[in-house]
Structures are given as structure tokens and as C-alpha cells.
PDB file of N, CA and C in Angstrom:
ATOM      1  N   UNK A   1     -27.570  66.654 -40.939  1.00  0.00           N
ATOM      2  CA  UNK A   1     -26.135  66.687 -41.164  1.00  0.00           C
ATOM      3  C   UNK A   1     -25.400  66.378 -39.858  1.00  0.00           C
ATOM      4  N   UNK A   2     -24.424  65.720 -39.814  1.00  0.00           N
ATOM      5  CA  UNK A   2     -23.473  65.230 -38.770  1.00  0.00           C
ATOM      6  C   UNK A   2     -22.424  66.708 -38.278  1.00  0.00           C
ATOM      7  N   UNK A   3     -22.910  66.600 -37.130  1.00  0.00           N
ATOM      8  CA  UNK A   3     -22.120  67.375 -36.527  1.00  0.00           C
ATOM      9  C   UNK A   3     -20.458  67.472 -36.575  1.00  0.00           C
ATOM     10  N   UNK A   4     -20.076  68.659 -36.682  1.00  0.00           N
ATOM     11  CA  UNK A   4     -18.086  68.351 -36.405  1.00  0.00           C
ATOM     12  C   UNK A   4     -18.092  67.804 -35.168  1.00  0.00           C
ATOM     13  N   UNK A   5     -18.653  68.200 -34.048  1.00  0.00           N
ATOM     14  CA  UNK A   5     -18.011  67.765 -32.562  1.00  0.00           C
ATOM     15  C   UNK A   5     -18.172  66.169 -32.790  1.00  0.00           C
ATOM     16  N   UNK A   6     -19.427  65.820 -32.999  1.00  0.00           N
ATOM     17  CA  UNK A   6     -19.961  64.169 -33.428  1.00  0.00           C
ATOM     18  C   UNK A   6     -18.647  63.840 -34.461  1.00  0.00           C
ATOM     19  N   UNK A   7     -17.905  64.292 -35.204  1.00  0.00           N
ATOM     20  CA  UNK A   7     -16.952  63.415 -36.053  1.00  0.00           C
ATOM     21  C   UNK A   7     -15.382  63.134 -35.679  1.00  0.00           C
ATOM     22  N   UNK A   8     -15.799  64.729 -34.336  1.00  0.00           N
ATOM     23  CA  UNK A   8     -14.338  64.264 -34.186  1.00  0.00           C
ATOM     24  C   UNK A   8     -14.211  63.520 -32.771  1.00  0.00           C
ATOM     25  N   UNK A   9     -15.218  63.512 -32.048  1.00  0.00           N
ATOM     26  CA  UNK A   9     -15.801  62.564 -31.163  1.00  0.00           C
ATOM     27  C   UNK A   9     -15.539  60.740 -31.985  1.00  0.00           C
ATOM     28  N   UNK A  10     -16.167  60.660 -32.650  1.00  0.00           N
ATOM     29  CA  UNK A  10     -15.750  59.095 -33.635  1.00  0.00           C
ATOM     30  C   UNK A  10     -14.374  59.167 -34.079  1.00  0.00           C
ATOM     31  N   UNK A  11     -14.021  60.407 -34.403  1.00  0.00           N
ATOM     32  CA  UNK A  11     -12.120  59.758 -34.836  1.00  0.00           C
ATOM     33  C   UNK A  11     -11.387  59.733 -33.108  1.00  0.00           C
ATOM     34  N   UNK A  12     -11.806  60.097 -32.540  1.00  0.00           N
ATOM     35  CA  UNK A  12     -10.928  59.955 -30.811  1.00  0.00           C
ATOM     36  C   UNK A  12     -11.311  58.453 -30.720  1.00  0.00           C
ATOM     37  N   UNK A  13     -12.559  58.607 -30.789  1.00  0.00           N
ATOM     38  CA  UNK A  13     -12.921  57.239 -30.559  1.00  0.00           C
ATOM     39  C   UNK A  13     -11.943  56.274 -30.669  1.00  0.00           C
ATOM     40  N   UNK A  14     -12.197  56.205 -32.220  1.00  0.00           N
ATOM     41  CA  UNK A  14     -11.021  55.148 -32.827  1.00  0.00           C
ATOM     42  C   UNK A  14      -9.553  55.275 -32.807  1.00  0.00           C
ATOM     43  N   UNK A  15      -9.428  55.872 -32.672  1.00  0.00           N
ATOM     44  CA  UNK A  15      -7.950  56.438 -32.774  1.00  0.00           C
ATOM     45  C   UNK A  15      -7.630  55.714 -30.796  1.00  0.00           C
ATOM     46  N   UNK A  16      -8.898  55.936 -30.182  1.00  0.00           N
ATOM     47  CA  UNK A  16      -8.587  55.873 -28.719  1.00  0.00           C
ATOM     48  C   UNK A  16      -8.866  54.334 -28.481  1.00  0.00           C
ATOM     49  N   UNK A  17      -9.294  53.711 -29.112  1.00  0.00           N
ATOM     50  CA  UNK A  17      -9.653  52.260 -29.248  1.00  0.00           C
ATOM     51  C   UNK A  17      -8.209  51.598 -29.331  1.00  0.00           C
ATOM     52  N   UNK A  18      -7.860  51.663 -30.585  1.00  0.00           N
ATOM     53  CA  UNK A  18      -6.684  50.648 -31.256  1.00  0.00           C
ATOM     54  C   UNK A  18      -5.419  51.134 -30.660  1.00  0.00           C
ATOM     55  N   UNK A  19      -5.131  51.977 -29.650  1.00  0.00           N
ATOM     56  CA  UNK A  19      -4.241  52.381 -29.186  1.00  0.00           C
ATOM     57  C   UNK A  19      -3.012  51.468 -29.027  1.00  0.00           C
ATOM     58  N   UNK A  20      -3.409  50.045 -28.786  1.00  0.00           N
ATOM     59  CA  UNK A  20      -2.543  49.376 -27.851  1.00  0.00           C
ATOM     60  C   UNK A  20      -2.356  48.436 -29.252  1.00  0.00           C
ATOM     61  N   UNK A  21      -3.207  48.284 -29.586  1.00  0.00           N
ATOM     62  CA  UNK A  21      -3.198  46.832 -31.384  1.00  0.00           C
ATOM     63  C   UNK A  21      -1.815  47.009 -31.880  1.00  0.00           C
ATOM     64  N   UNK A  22      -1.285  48.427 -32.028  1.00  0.00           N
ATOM     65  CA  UNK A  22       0.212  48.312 -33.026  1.00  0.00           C
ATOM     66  C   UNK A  22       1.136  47.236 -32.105  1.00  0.00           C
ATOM     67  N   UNK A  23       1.261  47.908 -30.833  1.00  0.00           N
ATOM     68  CA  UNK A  23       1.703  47.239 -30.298  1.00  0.00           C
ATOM     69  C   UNK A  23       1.762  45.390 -29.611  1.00  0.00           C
ATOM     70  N   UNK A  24       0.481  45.331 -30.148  1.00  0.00           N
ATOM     71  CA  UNK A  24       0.041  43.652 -29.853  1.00  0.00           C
ATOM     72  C   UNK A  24       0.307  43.240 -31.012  1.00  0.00           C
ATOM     73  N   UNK A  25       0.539  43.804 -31.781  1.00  0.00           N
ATOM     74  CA  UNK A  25       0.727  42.712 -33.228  1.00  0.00           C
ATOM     75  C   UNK A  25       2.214  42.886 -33.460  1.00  0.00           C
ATOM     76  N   UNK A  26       2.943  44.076 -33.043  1.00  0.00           N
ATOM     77  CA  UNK A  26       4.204  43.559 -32.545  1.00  0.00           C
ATOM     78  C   UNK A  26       5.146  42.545 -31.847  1.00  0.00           C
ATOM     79  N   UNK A  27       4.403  42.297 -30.754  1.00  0.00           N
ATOM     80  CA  UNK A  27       4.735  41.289 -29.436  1.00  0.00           C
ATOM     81  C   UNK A  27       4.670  39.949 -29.943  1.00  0.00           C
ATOM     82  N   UNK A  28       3.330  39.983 -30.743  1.00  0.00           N
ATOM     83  CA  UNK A  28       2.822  38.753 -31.440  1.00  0.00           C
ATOM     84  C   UNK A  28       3.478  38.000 -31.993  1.00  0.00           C
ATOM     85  N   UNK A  29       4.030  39.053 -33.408  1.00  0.00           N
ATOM     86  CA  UNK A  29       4.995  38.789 -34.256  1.00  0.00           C
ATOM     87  C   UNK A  29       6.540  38.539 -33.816  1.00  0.00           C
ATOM     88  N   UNK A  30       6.949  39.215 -32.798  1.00  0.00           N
ATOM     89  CA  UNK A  30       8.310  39.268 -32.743  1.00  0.00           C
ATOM     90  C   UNK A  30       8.884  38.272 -31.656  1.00  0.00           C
ATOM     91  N   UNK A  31       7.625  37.745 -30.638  1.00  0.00           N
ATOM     92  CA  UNK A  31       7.506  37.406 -29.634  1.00  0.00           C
ATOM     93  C   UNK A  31       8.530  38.082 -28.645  1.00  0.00           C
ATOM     94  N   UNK A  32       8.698  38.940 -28.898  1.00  0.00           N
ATOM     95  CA  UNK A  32       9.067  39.667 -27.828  1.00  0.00           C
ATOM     96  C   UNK A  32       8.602  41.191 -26.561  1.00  0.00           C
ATOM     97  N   UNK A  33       8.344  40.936 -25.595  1.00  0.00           N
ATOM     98  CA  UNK A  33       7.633  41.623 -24.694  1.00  0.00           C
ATOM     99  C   UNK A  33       8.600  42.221 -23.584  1.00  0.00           C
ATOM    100  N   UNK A  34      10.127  41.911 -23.601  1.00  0.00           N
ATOM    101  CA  UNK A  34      10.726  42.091 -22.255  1.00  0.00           C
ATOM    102  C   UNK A  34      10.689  43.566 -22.162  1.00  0.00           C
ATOM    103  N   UNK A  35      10.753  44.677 -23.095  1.00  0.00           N
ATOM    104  CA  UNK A  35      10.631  46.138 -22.436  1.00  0.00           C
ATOM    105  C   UNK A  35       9.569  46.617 -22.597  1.00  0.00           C
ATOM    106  N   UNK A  36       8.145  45.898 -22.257  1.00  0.00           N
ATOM    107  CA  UNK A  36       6.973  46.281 -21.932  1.00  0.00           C
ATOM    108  C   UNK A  36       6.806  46.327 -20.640  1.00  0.00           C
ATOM    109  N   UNK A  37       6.299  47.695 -20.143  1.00  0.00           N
ATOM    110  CA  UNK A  37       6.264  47.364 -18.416  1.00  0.00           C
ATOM    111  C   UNK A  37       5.258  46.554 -18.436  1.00  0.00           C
ATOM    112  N   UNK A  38       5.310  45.455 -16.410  1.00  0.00           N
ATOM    113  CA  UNK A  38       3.847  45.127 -16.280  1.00  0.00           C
ATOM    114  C   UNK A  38       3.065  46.241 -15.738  1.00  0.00           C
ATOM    115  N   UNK A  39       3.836  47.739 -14.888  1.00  0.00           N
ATOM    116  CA  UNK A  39       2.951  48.878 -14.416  1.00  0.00           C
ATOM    117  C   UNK A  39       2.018  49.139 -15.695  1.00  0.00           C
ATOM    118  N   UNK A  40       3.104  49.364 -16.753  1.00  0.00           N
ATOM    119  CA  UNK A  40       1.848  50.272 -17.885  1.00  0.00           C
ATOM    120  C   UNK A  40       0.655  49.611 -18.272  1.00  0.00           C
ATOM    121  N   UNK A  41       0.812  48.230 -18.450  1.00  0.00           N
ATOM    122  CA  UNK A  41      -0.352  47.659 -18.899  1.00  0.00           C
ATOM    123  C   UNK A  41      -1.454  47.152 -17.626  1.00  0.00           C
ATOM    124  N   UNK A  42      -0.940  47.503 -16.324  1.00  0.00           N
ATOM    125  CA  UNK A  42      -1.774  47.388 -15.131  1.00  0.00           C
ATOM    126  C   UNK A  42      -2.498  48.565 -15.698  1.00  0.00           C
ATOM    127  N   UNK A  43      -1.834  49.851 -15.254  1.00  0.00           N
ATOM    128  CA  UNK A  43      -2.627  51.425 -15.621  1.00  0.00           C
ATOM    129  C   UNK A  43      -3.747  51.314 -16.872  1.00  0.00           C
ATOM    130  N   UNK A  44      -3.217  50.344 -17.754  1.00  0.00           N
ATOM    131  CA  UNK A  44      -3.737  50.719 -19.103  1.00  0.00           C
ATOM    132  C   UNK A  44      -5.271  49.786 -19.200  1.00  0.00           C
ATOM    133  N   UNK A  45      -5.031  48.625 -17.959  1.00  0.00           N
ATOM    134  CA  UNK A  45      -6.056  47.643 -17.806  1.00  0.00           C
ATOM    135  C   UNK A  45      -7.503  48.366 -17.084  1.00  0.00           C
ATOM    136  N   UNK A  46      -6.800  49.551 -15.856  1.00  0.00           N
ATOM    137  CA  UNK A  46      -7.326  49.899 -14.726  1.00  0.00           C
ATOM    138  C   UNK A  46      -8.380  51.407 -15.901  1.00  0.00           C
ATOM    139  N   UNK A  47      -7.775  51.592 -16.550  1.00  0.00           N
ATOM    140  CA  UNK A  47      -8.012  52.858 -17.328  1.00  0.00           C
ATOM    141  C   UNK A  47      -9.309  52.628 -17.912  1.00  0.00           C
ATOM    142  N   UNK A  48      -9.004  51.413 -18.543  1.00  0.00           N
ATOM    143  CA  UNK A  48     -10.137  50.712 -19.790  1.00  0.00           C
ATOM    144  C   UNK A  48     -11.223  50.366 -18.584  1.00  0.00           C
ATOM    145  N   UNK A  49     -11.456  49.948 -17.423  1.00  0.00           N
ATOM    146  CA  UNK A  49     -12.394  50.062 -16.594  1.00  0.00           C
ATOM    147  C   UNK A  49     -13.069  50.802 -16.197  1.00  0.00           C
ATOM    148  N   UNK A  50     -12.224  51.812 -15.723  1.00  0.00           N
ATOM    149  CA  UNK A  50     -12.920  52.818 -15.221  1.00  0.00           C
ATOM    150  C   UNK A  50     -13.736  53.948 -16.369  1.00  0.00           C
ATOM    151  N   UNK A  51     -12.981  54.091 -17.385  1.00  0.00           N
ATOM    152  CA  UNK A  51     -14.231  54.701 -18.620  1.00  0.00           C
ATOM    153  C   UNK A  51     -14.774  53.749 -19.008  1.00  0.00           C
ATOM    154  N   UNK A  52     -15.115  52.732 -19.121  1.00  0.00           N
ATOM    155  CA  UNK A  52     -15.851  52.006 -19.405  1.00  0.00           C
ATOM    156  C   UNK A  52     -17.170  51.747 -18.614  1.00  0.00           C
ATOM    157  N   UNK A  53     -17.148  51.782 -17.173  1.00  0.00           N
ATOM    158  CA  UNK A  53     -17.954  51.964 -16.216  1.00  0.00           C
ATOM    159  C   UNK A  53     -18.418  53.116 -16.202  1.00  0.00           C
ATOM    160  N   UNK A  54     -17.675  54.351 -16.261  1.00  0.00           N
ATOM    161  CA  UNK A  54     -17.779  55.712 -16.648  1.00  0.00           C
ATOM    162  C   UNK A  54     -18.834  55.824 -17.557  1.00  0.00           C
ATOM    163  N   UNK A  55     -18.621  55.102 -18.375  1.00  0.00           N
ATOM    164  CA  UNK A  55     -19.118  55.271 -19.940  1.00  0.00           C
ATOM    165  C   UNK A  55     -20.719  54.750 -19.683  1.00  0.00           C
ATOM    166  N   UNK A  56     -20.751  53.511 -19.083  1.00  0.00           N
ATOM    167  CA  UNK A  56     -21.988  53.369 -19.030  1.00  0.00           C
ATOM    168  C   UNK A  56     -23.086  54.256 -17.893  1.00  0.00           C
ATOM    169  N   UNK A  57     -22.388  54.544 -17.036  1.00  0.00           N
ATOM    170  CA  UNK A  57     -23.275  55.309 -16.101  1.00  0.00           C
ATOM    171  C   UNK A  57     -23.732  56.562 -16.102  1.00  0.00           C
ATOM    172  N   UNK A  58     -22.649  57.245 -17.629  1.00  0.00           N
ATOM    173  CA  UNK A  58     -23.628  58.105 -18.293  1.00  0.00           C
ATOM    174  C   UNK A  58     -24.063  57.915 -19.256  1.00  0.00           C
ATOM    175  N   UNK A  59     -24.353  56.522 -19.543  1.00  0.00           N
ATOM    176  CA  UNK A  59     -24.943  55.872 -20.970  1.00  0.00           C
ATOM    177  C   UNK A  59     -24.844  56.686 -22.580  1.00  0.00           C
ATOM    178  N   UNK A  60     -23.172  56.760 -22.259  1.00  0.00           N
ATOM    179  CA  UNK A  60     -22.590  57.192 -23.555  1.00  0.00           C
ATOM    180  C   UNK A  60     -21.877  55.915 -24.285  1.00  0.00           C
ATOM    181  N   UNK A  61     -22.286  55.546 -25.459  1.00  0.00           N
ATOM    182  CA  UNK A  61     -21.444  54.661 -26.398  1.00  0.00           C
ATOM    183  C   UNK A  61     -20.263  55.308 -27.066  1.00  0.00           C
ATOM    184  N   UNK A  62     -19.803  56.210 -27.029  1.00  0.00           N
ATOM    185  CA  UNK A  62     -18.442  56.741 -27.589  1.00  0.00           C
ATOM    186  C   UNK A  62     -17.847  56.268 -26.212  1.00  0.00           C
ATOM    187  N   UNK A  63     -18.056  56.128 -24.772  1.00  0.00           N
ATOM    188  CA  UNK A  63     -16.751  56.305 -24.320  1.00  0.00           C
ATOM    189  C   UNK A  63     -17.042  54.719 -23.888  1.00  0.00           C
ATOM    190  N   UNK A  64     -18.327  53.895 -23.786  1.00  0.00           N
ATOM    191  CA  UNK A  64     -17.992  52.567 -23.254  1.00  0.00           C
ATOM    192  C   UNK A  64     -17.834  51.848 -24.495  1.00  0.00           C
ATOM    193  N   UNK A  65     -17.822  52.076 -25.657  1.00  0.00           N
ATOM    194  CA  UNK A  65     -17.686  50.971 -26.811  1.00  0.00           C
ATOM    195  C   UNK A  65     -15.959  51.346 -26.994  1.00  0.00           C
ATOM    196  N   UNK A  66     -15.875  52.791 -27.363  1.00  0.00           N
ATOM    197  CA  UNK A  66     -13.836  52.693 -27.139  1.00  0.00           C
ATOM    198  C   UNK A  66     -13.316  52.406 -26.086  1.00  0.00           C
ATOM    199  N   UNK A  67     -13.873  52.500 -25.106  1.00  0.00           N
ATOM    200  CA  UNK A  67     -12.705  51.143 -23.880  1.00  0.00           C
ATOM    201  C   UNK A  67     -13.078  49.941 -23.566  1.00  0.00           C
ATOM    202  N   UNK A  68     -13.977  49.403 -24.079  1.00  0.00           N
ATOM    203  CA  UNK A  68     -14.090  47.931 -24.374  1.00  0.00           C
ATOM    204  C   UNK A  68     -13.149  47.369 -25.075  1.00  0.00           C
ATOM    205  N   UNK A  69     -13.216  48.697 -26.429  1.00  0.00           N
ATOM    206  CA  UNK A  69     -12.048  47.647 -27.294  1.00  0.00           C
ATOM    207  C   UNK A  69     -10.799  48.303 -26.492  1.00  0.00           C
ATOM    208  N   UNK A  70     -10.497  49.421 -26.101  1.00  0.00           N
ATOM    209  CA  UNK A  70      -8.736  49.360 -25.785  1.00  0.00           C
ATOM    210  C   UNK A  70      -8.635  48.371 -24.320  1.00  0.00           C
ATOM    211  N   UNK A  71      -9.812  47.898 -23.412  1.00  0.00           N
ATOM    212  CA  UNK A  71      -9.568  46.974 -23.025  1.00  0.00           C
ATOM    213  C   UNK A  71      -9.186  46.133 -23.297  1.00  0.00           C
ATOM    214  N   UNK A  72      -9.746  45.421 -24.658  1.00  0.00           N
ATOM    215  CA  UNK A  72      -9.338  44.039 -24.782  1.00  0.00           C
ATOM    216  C   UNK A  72      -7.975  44.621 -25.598  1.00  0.00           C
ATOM    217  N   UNK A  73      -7.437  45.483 -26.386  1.00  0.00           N
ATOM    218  CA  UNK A  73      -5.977  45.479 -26.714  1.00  0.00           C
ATOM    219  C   UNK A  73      -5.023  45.923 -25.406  1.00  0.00           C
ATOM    220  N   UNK A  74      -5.379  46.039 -24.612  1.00  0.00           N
ATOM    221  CA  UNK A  74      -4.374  45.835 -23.412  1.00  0.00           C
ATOM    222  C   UNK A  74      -4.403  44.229 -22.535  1.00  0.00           C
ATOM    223  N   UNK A  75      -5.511  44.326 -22.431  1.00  0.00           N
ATOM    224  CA  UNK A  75      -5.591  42.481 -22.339  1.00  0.00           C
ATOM    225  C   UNK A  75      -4.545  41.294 -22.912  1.00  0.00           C
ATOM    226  N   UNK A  76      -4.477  41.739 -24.349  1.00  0.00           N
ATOM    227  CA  UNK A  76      -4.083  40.716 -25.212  1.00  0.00           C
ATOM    228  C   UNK A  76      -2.094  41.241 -25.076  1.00  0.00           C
ATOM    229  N   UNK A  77      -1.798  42.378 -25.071  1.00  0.00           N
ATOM    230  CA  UNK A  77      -0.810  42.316 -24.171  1.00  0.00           C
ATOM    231  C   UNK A  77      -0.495  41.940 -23.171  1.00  0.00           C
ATOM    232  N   UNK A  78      -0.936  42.162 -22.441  1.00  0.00           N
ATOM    233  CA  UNK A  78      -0.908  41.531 -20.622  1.00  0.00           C
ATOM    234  C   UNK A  78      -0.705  39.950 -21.166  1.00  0.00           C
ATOM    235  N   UNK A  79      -1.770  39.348 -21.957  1.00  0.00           N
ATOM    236  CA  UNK A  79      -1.256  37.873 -22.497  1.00  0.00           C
ATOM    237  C   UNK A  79      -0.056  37.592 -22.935  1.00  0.00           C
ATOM    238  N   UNK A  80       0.439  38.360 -24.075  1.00  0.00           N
ATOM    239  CA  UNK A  80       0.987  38.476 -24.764  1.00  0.00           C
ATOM    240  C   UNK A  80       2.586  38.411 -23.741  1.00  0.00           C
ATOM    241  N   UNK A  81       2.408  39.583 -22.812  1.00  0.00           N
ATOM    242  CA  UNK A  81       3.277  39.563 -21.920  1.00  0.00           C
ATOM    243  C   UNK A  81       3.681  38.568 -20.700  1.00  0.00           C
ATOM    244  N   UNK A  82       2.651  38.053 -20.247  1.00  0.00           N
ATOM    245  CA  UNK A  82       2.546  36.860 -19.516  1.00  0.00           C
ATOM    246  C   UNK A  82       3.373  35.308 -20.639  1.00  0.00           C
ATOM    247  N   UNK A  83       2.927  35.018 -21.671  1.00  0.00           N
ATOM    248  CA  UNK A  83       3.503  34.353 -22.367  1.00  0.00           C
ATOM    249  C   UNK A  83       4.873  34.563 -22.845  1.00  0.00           C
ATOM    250  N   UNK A  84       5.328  35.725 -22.960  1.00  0.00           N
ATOM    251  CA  UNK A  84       7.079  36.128 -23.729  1.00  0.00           C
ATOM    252  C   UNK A  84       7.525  36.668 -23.159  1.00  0.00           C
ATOM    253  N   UNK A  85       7.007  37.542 -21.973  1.00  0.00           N
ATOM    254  CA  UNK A  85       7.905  38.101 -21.049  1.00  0.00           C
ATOM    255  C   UNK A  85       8.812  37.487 -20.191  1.00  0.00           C
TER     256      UNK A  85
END
């Protein structure tokens, strides 16, 4: 049987993954980015690195597979922002 800590470990997960997606499919759509900071999405770039590196050097997949992906949804802002900002 699956542990509670193990389930609610996978909903952070995800929940900690797509963090940034509402907001990229906003930008996308609206093409608009001007009251997105570039600090936050520096922090948010620098963040997704460092647990991610984190993640692997204690060779945990909950924390390097969810900041891979909220890496790349801060990424695609930073694009997103670079292009409409």
C-alpha cells in the first residue's frame, strides 16, 4: 500500500511542477508580459537549478523530475518575456 507521506510527496510534486504553466499560457495567449518581473523569473530560473542539482545529489526523483519541469515553465516565460516584454 502507498504511503500518505509518498502521496502527498507526488501532489507537491505536481502542484510544484506546473507552478509557472498558468502563467505561460497566459503570456502566450495575451501576448502580454510587461508586469512580469525579469528578477522573479531570474530567482525562479536560479531555484529550478539548484533543487534540481539538489535533487540529484541525493538521487531523489520527486525533487529533480519537479524542477526540471518548473524549470522549463520558467524558461518558457523568460522566452515568453524576452519576446513581449
Amino acid at each position: 500500500m502507498v504511503e500518505l507521506v509518498s502521496v502527498f510527496g507526488f501532489l507537491g510534486a505536481i502542484t510544484a511542477s506546473f507552478l509557472f504553466f498558468p502563467q505561460v499560457w497566459e503570456s502566450y495567449r495575451t501576448g502580454k508580459t510587461h508586469d512580469i518581473a525579469w528578477f522573479g523569473i531570474m530567482i525562479g530560473l536560479l531555484n529550478g537549478v539548484f533543487w534540481f542539482v539538489y535533487g540529484l545529489m541525493k538521487a531523489d526523483p520527486f525533487i529533480y523530475v519537479t524542477n526540471s519541469i518548473f524549470f522549463i515553465g520558467v524558461f518558457l516565460l523568460m522566452v515568453l518575456k524576452k519576446k513581449y516584454g
